[in-house]
Protein backbone atom coordinates (compact mmCIF):
# COMPACT_ATOMS: atom_id res chain seq x y z
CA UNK A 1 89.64 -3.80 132.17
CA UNK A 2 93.31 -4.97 132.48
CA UNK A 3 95.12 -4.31 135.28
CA UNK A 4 97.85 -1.06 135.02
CA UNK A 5 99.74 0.99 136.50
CA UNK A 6 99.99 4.66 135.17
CA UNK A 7 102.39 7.81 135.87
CA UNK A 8 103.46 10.72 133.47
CA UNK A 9 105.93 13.22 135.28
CA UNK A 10 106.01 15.64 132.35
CA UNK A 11 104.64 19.24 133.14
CA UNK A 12 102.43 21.18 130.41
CA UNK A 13 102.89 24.32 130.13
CA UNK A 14 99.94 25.55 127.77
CA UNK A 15 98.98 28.39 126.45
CA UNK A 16 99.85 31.51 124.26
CA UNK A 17 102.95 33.55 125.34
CA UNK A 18 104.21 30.52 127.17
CA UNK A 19 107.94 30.58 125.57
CA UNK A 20 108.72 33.00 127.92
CA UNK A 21 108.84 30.33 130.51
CA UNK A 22 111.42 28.75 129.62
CA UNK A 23 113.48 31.45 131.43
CA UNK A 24 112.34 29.42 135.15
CA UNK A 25 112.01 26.24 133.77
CA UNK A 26 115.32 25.34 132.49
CA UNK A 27 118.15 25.44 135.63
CA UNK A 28 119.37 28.67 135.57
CA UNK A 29 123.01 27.39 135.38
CA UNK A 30 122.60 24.46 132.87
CA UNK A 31 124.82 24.03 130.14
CA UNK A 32 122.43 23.21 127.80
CA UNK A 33 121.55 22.22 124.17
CA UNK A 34 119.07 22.87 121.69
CA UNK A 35 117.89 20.96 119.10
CA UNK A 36 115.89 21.60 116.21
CA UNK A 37 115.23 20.62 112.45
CA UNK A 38 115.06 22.71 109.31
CA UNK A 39 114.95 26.89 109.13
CA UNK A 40 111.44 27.42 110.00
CA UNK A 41 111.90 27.86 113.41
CA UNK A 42 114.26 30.55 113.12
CA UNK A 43 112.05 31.99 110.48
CA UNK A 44 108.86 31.95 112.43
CA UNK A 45 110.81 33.35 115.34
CA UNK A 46 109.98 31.06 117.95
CA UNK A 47 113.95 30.37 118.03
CA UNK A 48 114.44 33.75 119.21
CA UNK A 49 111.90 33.18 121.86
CA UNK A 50 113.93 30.49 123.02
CA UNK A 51 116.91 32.23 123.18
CA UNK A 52 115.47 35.25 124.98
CA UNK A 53 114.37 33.57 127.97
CA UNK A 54 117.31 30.87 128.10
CA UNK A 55 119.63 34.17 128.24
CA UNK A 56 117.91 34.86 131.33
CA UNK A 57 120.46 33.48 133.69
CA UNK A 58 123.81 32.15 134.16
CA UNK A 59 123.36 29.58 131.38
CA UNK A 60 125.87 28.16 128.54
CA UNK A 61 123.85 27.42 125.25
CA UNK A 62 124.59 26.13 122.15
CA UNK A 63 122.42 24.90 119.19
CA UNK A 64 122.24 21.98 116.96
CA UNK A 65 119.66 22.51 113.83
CA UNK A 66 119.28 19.42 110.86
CA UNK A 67 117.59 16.86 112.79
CA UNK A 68 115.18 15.71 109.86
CA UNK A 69 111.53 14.08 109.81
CA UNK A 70 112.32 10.87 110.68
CA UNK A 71 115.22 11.91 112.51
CA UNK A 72 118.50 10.26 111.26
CA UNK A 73 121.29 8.26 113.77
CA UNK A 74 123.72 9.85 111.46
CA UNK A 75 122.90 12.98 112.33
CA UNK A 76 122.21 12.45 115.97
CA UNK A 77 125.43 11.05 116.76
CA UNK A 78 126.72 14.07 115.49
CA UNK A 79 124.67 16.15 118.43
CA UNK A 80 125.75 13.64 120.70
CA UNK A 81 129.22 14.05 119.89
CA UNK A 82 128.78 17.91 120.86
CA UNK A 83 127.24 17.14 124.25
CA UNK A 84 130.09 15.07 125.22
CA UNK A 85 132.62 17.23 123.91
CA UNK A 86 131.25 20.52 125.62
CA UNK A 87 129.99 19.06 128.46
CA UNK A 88 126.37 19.92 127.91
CA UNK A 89 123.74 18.83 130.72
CA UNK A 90 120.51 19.99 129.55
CA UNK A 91 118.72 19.47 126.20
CA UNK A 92 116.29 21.76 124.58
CA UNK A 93 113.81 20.39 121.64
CA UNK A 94 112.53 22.96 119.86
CA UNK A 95 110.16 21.46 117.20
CA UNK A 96 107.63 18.87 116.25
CA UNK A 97 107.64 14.78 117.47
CA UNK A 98 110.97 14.08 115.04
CA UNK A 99 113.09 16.74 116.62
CA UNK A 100 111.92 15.13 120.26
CA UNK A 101 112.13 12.29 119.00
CA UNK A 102 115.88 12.31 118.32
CA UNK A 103 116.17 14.65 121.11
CA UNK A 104 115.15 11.44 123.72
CA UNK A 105 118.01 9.76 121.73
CA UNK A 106 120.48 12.40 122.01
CA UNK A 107 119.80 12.06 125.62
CA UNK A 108 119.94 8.18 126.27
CA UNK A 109 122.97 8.16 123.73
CA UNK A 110 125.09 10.87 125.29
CA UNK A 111 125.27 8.55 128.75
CA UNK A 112 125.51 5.21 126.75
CA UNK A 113 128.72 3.36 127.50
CA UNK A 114 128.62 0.84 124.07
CA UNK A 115 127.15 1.51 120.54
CA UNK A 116 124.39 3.89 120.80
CA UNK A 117 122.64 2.14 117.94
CA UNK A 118 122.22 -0.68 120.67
CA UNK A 119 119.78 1.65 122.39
CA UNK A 120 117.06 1.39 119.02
CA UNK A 121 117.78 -1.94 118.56
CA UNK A 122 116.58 -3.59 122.24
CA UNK A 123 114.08 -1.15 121.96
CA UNK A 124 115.51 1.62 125.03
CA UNK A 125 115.37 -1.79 127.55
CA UNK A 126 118.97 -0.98 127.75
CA UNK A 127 118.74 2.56 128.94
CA UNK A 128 120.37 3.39 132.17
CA UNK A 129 120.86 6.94 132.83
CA UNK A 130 119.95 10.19 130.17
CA UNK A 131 120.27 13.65 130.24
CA UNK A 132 117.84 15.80 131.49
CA UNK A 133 115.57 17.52 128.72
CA UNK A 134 112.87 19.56 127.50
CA UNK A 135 110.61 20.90 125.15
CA UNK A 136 108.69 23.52 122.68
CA UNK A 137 106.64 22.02 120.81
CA UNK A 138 105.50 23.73 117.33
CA UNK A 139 103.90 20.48 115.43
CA UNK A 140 101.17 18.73 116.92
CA UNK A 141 101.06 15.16 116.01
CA UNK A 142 103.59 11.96 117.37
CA UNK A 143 102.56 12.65 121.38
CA UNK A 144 106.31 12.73 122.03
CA UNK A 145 106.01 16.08 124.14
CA UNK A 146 104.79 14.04 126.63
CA UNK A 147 105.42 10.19 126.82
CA UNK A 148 109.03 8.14 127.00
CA UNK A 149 109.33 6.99 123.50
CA UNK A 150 110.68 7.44 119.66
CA UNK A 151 111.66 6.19 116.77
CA UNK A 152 115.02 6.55 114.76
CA UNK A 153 116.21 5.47 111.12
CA UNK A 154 119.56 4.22 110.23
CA UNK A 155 119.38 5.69 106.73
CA UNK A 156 122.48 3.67 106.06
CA UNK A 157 120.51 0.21 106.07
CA UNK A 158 116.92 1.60 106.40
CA UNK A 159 116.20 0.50 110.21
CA UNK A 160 113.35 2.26 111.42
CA UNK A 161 113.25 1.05 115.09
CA UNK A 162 111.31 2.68 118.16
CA UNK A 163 112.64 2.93 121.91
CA UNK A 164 110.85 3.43 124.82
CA UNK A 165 112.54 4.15 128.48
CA UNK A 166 111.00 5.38 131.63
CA UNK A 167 113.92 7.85 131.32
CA UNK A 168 113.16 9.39 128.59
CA UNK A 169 109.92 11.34 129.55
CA UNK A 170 110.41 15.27 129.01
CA UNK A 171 110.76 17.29 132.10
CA UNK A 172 108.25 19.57 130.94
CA UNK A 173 106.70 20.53 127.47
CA UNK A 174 105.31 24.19 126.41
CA UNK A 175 102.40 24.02 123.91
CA UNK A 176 101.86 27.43 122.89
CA UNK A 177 99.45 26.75 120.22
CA UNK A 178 99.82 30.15 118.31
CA UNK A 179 103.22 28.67 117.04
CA UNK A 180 101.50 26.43 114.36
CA UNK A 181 100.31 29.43 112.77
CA UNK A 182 102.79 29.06 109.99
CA UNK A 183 102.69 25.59 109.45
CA UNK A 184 102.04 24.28 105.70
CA UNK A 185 98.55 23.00 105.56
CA UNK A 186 100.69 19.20 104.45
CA UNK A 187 102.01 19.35 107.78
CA UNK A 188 98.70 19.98 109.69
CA UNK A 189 96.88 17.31 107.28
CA UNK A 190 99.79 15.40 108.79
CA UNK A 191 98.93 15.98 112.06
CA UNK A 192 95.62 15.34 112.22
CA UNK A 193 95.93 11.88 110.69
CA UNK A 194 98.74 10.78 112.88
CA UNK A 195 96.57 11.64 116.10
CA UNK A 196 93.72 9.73 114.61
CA UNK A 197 95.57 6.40 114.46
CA UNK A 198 97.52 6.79 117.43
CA UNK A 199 94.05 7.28 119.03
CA UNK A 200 92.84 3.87 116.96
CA UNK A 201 95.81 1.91 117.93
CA UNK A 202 94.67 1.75 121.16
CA UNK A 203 91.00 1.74 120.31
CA UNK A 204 90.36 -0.42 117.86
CA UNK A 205 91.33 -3.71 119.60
CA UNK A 206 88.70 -5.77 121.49
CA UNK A 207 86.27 -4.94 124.25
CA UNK A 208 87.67 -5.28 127.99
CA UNK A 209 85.55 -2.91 129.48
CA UNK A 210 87.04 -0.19 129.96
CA UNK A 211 84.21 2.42 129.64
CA UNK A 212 86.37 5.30 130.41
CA UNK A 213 89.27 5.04 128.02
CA UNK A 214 86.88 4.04 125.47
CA UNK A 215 84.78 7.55 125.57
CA UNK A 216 88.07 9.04 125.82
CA UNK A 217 89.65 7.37 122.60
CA UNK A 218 85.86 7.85 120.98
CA UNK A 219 85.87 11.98 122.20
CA UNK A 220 89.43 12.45 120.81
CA UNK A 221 88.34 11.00 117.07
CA UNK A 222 84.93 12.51 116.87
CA UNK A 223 87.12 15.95 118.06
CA UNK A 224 89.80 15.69 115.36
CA UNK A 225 87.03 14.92 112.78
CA UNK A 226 85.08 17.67 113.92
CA UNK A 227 88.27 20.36 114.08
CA UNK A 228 89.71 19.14 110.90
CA UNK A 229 88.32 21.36 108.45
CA UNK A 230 88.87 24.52 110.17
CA UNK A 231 92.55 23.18 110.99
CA UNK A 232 93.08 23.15 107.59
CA UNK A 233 91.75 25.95 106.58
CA UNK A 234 92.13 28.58 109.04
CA UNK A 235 95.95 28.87 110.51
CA UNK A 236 95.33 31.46 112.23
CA UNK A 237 92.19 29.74 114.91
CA UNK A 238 94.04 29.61 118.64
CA UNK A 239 90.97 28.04 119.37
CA UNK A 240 90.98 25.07 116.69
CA UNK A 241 94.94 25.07 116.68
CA UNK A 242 94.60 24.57 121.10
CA UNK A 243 91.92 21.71 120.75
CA UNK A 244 94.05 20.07 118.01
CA UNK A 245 98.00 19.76 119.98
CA UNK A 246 95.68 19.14 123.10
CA UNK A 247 94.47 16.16 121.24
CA UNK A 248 97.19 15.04 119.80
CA UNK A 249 99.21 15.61 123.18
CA UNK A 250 96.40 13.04 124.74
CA UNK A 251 96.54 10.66 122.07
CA UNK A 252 99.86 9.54 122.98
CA UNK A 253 100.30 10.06 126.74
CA UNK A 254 99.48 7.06 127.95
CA UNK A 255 95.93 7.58 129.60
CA UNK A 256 93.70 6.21 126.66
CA UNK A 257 95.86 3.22 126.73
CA UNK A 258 96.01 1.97 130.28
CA UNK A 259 94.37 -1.20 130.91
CA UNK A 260 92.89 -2.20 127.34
CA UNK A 261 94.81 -4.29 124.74
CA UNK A 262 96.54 -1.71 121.76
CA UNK A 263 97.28 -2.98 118.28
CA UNK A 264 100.28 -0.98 116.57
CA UNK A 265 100.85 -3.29 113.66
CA UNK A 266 99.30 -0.15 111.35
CA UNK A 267 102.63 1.45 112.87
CA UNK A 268 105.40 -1.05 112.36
CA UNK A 269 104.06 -1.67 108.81
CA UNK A 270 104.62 1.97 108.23
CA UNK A 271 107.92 2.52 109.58
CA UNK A 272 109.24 0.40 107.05
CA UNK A 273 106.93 1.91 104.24
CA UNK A 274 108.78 5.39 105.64
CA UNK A 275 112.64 3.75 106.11
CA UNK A 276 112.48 2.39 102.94
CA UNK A 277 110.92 4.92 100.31
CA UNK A 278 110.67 8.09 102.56
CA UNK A 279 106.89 8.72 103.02
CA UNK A 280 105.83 10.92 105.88
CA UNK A 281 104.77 8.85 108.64
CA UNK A 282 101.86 9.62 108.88
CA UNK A 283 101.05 9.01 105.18
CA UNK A 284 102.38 5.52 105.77
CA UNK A 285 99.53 5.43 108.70
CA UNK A 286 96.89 6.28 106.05
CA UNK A 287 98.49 3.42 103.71
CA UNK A 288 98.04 0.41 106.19
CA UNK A 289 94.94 1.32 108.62
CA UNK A 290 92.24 1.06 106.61
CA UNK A 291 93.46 -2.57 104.62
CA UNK A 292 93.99 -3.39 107.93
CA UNK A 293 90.88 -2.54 109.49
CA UNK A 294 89.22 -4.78 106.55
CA UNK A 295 91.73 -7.84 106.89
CA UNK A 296 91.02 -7.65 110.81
CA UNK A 297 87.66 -7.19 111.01
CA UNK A 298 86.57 -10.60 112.53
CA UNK A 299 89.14 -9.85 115.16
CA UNK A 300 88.30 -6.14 115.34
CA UNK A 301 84.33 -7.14 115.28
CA UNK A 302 82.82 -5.75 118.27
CA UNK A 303 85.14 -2.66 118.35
CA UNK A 304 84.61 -1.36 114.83
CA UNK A 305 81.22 -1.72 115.21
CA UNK A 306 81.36 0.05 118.41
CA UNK A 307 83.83 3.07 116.53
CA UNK A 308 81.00 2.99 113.79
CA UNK A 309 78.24 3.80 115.43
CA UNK A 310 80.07 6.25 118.42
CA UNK A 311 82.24 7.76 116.15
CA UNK A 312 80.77 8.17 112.99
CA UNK A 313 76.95 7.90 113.95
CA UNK A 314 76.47 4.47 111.77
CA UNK A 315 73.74 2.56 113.36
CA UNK A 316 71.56 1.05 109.99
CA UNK A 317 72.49 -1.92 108.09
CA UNK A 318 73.76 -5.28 108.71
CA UNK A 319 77.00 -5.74 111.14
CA UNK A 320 78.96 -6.30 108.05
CA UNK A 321 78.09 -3.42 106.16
CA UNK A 322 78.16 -1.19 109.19
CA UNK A 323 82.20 -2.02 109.01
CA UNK A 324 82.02 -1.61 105.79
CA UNK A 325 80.98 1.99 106.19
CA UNK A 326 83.08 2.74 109.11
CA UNK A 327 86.34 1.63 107.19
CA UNK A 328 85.42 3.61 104.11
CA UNK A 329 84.50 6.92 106.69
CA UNK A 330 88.18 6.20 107.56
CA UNK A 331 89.34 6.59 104.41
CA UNK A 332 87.70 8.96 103.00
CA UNK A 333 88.70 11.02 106.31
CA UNK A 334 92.35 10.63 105.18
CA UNK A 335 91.34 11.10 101.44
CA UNK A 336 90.04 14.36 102.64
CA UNK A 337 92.85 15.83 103.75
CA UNK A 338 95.05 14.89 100.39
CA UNK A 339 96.41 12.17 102.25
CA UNK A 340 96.17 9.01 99.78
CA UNK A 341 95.44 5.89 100.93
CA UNK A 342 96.58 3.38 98.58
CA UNK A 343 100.11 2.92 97.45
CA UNK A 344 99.65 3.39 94.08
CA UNK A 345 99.48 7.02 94.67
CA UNK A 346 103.43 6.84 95.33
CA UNK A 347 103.41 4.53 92.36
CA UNK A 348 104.25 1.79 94.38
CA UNK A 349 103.14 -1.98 93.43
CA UNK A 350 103.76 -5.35 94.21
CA UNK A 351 107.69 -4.60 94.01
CA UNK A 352 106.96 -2.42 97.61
CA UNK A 353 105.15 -5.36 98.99
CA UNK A 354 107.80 -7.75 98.37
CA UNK A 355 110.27 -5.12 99.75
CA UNK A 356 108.02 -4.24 103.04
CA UNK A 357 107.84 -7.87 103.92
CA UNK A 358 111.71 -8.73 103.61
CA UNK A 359 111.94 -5.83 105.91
CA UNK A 360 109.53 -6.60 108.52
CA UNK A 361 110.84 -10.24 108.54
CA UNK A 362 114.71 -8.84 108.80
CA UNK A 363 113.64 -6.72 112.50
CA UNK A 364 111.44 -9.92 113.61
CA UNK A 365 108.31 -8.15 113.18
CA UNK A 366 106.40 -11.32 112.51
CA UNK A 367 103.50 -11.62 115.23
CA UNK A 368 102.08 -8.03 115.18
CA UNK A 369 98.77 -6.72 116.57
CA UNK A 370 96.77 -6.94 119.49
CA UNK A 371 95.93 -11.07 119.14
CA UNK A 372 99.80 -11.53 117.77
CA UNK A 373 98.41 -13.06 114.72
CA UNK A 374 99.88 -10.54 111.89
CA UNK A 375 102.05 -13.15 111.10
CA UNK A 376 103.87 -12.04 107.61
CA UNK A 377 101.10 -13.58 105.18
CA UNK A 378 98.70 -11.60 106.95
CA UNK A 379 101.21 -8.23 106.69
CA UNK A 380 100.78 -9.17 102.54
CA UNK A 381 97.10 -9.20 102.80
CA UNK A 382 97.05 -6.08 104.08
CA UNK A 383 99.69 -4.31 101.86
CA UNK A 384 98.04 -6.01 98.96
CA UNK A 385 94.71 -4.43 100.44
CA UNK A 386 96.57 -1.39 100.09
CA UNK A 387 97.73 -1.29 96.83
């Protein structure tokens, strides 16, 4: 096992009826923000929840709706340009891992003496104060309710770039499961997937060890294959809906990745599959992980056969065809939950290749992956894989 250090400050607040708690957790004389995305949280109500307990108190609040999947610096810099201008000192995100997501860059951005864009573009290394913030979190999926990073698009030149700052952890994040009741089945499919690889990209590396982040990483896949039916199927199960943002929370918060090499090159090849023809992101994880998982298997040897046999109970058949069948269980995993896993689903071709490539060499994304070997002829093996 490598040597780490580890620390997450963010409070969980879990449970049904847990909104209400927002009324002691938010400084009762804050002047403070919230942020969400599109009209289903006012629908659903959970806005009104919000509100409820935040008017409990002496606070000012004001709201900022829009933020979109794959939240936008356009539109961001036009909620940072209302913090600064009324003075707001607490930030509210009241949605899924885009909305916190641009909420983390709302904060950094509102403090940031030169051009905010800056802040994606060295990565958050560059972040030296942010405001305060929170969350309610109604999409389980990205992790973002409770680690220190994100990702934002500059949909002018189709930069999809990530940030990470100690700074930028919530303060604390309420998971009332009961409020993905009303989420489209797409969105839970979504969800489910985007767990899995965050879970893999920390995985699915090389041996070091680590016996206890391992049976972690191996009990968090075997529970979103086991859950993922019913999660589907059956909106309305606290129980499945709890085990599935738990998961998803613990996917991403830091703990299954501390001390053991992590790959992300599934993740950086997606970003620009997303920036530049709009695929959910987690559709663009489905795209990439299994070709990858093939075109890295001599590197990925001892893991994959390790995720084969823990994971999906593979233990006949030579090593090579034991990979063979734990990369096609992948995929057909994705497959089903109608996620595709090849581009030509999107009717994308060679053309996307070409265009994925230009992209990835353009942000310097050129030695990906736990070894650094993804070097860009490797990135075309694997999008060719893909296609």
């Amino acid at each position: 096992m490598k040597n780490f250090e580890f620390h997450n400050p963010t409070k969980i607040v879990f449970g049904a009826d847990t909104v209400a708690k927002l009324s002691t957790l938010v400084p009762h004389d804050a002047r403070v923000l919230i942020l969400y995305g599109g009209a289903s949280a006012e629908k659903t109500g959970t806005l009104a929840e919000v509100r409820a307990a935040l008017a409990l108190g002496q606070r000012s609040v004001q709201e900022f709706g829009g933020i979109e999947p794959n939240p936008s610096y356009e539109t961001l810099m036009r909620a940072v340009a209302q913090v600064r201008s009324e003075k707001v000192d607490f930030l509210l995100a009241v949605g899924g891992g885009s909305v916190i997501d641009g909420t983390k860059f709302v904060a950094a951005a509102a403090l940031y003496d030169g051009e905010p864009w800056e802040i994606a573009e060295r990565g958050g290394a560059n972040v030296q104060r942010a405001l305060p913030f929170g969350t309610v979190l109604t999409l389980p999926a990205t992790g973002s309710e409770m680690n220190s990073g994100g990702v934002v698009t500059k949909k002018a030149t189709h930069d999809k770039l990530s940030f990470r700052n100690p700074l930028l952890y919530p303060q604390f994040s309420v998971l009332d499961p009961s409020k993905t009741f009303t989420l489209p089945a797409t969105q839970v499919a979504n969800g489910l997937v985007d767990a899995f690889v965050h879970t893999t990209e920390q995985y699915l590396t090389y041996p070091v060890q680590a016996m206890v982040q391992d049976r972690f990483a191996e009990g968090l896949l075997q529970t979103l294959v086991e859950i993922a039916p019913q999660a589907v199927a059956s909106p309305d199960d606290y129980a499945t809906r709890a085990n599935l943002m738990w998961t998803a929370t613990q996917a991403l918060n830091g703990l299954i990745g501390a001390g053991v090499p992590q790959d992300w090159a599934t993740h950086m090849i997606g970003h620009e599959l997303t920036a530049l023809y709009d695929i959910d992101h987690a559709r663009t994880l489905a795209l990439v992980l299994p070709a990858l998982l093939d075109v890295q298997r001599e590197q990925k040897r001892g893991k994959l056969l390790q995720y084969g046999e823990r994971v999906w109970n593979i233990t006949s058949g030579s090593d090579d065809e034991r990979i063979d069948t734990a990369i096609a269980r992948t995929r057909a995993f994705f497959e089903g939950l109608g996620i595709p896993t090849r581009l030509s689903a999107y009717q994308l071709g060679q053309e996307a290749v070409e265009a994925v490539l230009k992209q990835l060499e353009a942000h310097g994304m050129t030695s990906l992956g736990e070894h650094r070997d993804i070097d860009l002829a490797r990135s075309r093996r694997i999008l060719e894989a893909a296609l």
